[in-house]
N, C-alpha and C. Protein backbone atom coordinates (compact mmCIF):
# COMPACT_ATOMS: atom_id res chain seq x y z
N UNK A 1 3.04 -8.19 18.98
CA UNK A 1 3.00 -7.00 18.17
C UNK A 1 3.77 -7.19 16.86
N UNK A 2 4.15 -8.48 16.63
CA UNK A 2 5.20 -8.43 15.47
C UNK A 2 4.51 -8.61 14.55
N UNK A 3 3.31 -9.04 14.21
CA UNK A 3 2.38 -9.32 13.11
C UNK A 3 1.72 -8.24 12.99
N UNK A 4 1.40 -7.32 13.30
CA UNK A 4 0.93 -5.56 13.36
C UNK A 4 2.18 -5.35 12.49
N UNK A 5 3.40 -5.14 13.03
CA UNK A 5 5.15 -4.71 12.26
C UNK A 5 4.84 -5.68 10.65
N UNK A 6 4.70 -7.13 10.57
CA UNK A 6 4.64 -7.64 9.20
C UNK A 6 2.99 -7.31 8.75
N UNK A 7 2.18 -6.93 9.28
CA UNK A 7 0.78 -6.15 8.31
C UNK A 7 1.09 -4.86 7.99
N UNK A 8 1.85 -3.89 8.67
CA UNK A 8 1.90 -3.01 7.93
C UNK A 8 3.63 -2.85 7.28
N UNK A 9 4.22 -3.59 6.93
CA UNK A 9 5.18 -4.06 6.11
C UNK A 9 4.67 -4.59 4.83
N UNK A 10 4.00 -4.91 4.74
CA UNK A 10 3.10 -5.81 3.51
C UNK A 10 2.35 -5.02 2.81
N UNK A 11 1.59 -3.96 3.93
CA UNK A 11 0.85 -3.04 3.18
C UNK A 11 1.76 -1.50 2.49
N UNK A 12 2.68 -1.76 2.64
CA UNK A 12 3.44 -0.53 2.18
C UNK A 12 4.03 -1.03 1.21
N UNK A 13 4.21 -2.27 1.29
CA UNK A 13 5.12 -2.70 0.24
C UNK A 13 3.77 -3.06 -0.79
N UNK A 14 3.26 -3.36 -0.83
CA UNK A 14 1.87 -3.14 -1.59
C UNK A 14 1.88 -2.31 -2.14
N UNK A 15 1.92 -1.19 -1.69
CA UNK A 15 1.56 0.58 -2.04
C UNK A 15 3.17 0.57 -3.02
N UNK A 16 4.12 0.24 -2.77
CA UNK A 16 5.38 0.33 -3.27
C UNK A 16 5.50 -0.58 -4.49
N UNK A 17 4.91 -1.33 -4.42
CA UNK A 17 5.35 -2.39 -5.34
C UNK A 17 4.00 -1.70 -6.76
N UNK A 18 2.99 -1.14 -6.54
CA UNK A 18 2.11 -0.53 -7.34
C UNK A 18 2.51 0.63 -7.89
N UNK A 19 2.99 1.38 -7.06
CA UNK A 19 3.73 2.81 -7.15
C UNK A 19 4.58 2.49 -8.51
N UNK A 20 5.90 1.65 -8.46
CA UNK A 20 6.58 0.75 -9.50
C UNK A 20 6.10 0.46 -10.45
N UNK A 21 4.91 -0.43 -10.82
CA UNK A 21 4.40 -1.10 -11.98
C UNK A 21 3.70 0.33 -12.26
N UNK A 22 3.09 1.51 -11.49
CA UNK A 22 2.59 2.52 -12.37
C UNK A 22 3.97 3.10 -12.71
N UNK A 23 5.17 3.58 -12.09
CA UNK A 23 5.42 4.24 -12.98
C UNK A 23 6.61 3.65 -14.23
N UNK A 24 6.89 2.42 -14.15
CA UNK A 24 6.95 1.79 -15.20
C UNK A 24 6.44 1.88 -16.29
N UNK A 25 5.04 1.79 -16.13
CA UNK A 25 3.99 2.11 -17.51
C UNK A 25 3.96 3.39 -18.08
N UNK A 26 4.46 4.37 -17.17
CA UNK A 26 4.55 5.57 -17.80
C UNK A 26 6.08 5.64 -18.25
N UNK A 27 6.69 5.25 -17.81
CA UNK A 27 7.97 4.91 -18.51
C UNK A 27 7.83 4.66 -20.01
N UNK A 28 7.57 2.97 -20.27
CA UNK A 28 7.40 2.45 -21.11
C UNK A 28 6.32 2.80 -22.52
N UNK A 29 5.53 3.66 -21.73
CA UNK A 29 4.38 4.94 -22.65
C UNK A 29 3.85 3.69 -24.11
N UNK A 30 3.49 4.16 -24.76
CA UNK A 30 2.35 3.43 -25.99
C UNK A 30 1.14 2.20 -25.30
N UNK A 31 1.00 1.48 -26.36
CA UNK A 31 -0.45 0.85 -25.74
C UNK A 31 -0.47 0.25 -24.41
N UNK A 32 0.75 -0.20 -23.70
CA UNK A 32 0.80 -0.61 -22.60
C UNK A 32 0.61 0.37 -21.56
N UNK A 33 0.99 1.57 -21.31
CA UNK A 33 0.64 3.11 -20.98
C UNK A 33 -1.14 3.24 -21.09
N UNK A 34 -1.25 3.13 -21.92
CA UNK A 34 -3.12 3.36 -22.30
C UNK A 34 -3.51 2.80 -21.57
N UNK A 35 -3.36 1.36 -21.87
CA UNK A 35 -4.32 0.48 -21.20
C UNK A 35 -3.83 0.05 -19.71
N UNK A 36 -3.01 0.43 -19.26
CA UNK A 36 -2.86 0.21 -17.73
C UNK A 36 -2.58 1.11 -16.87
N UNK A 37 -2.42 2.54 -17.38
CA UNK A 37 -1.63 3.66 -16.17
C UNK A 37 -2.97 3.57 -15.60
N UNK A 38 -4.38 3.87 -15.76
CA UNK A 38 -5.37 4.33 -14.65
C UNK A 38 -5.74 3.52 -14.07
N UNK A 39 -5.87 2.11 -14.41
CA UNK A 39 -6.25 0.82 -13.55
C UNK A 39 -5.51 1.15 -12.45
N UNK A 40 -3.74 1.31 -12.60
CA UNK A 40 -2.78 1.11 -11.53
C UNK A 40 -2.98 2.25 -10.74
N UNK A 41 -3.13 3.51 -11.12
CA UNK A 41 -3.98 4.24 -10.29
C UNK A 41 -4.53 3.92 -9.29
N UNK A 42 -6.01 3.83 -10.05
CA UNK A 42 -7.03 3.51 -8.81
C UNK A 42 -6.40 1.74 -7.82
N UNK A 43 -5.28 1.34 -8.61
CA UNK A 43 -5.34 0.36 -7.47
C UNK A 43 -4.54 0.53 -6.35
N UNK A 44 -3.16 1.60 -7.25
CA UNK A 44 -2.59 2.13 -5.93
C UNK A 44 -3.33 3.02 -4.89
N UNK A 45 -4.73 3.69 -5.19
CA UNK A 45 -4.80 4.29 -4.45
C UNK A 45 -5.67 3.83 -3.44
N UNK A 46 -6.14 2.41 -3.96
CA UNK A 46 -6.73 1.66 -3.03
C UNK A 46 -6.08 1.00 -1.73
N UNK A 47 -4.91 0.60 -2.91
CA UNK A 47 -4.12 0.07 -1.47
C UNK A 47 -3.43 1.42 -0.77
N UNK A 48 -2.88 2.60 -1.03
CA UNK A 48 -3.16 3.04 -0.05
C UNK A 48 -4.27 3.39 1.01
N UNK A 49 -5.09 3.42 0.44
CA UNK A 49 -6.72 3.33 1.63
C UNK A 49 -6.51 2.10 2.73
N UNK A 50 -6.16 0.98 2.17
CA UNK A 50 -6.12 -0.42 2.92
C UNK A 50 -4.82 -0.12 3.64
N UNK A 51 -3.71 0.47 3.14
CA UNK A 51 -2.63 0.53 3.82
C UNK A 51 -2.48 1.54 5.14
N UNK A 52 -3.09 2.57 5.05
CA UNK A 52 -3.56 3.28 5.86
C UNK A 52 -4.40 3.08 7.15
N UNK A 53 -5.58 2.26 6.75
CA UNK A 53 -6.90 1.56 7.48
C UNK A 53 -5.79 0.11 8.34
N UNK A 54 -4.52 -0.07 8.02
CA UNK A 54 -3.75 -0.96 8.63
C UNK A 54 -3.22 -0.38 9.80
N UNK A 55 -2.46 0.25 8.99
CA UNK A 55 -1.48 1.19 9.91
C UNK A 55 -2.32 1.82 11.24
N UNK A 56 -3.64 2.54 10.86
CA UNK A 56 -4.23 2.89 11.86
C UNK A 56 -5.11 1.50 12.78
N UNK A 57 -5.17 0.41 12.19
CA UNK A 57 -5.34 -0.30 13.22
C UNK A 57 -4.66 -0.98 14.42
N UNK A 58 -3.53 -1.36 13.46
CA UNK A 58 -2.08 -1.67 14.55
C UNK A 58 -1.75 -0.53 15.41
N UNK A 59 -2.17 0.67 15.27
CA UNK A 59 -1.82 1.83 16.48
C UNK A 59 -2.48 1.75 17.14
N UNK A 60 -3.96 1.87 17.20
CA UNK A 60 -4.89 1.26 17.86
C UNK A 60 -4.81 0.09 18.68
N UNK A 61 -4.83 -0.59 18.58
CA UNK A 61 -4.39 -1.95 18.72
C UNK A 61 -3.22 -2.19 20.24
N UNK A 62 -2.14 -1.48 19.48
CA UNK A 62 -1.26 -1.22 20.22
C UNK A 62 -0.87 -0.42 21.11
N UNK A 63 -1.47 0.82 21.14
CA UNK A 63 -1.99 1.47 22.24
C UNK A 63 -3.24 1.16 23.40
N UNK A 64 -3.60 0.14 22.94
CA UNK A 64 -4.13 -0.41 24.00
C UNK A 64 -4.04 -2.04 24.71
N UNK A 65 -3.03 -2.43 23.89
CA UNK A 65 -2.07 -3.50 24.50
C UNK A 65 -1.49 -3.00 26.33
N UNK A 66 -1.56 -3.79 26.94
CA UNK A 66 -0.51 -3.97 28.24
C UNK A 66 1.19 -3.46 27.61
N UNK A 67 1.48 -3.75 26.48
CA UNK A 67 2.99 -3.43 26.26
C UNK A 67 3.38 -1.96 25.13
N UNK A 68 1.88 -1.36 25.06
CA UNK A 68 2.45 -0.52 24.39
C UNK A 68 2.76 0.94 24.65
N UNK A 69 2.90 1.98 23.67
CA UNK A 69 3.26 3.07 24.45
C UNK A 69 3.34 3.69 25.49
């Protein structure tokens, strides 16, 4: 089960580490702001989709393991 614990460690930190570079860019505001706040958007909100679609698989997963809940 520890690779379920580092997939959805990875995927949050994903979501976290995007979360950051967007709001950096809004920080930093002028052409770098333009041209990257909505990309980082839609990518954070992708990886939350993927991060999510993780999380719910490792529960899955693990609820039907011999060792889990």
């Amino acid at each position: 089960m520890l690779t379920g614990k580092i997939l959805v460690l990875v995927a949050t930190g994903a979501v976290a580490l995007v979360l950051a570079v967007g709001l950096y860019s809004l920080y930093r505001g002028g052409d770098f702001a333009r041209s990257y706040s909505n990309k980082l958007m839609r990518l954070r909100i992708a990886a939350q989709f993927v991060a999510i679609v993780v999380i719910m698989g490792v529960l899955y997963f693990w609820g039907r393991s011999p060792g889990g809940p």
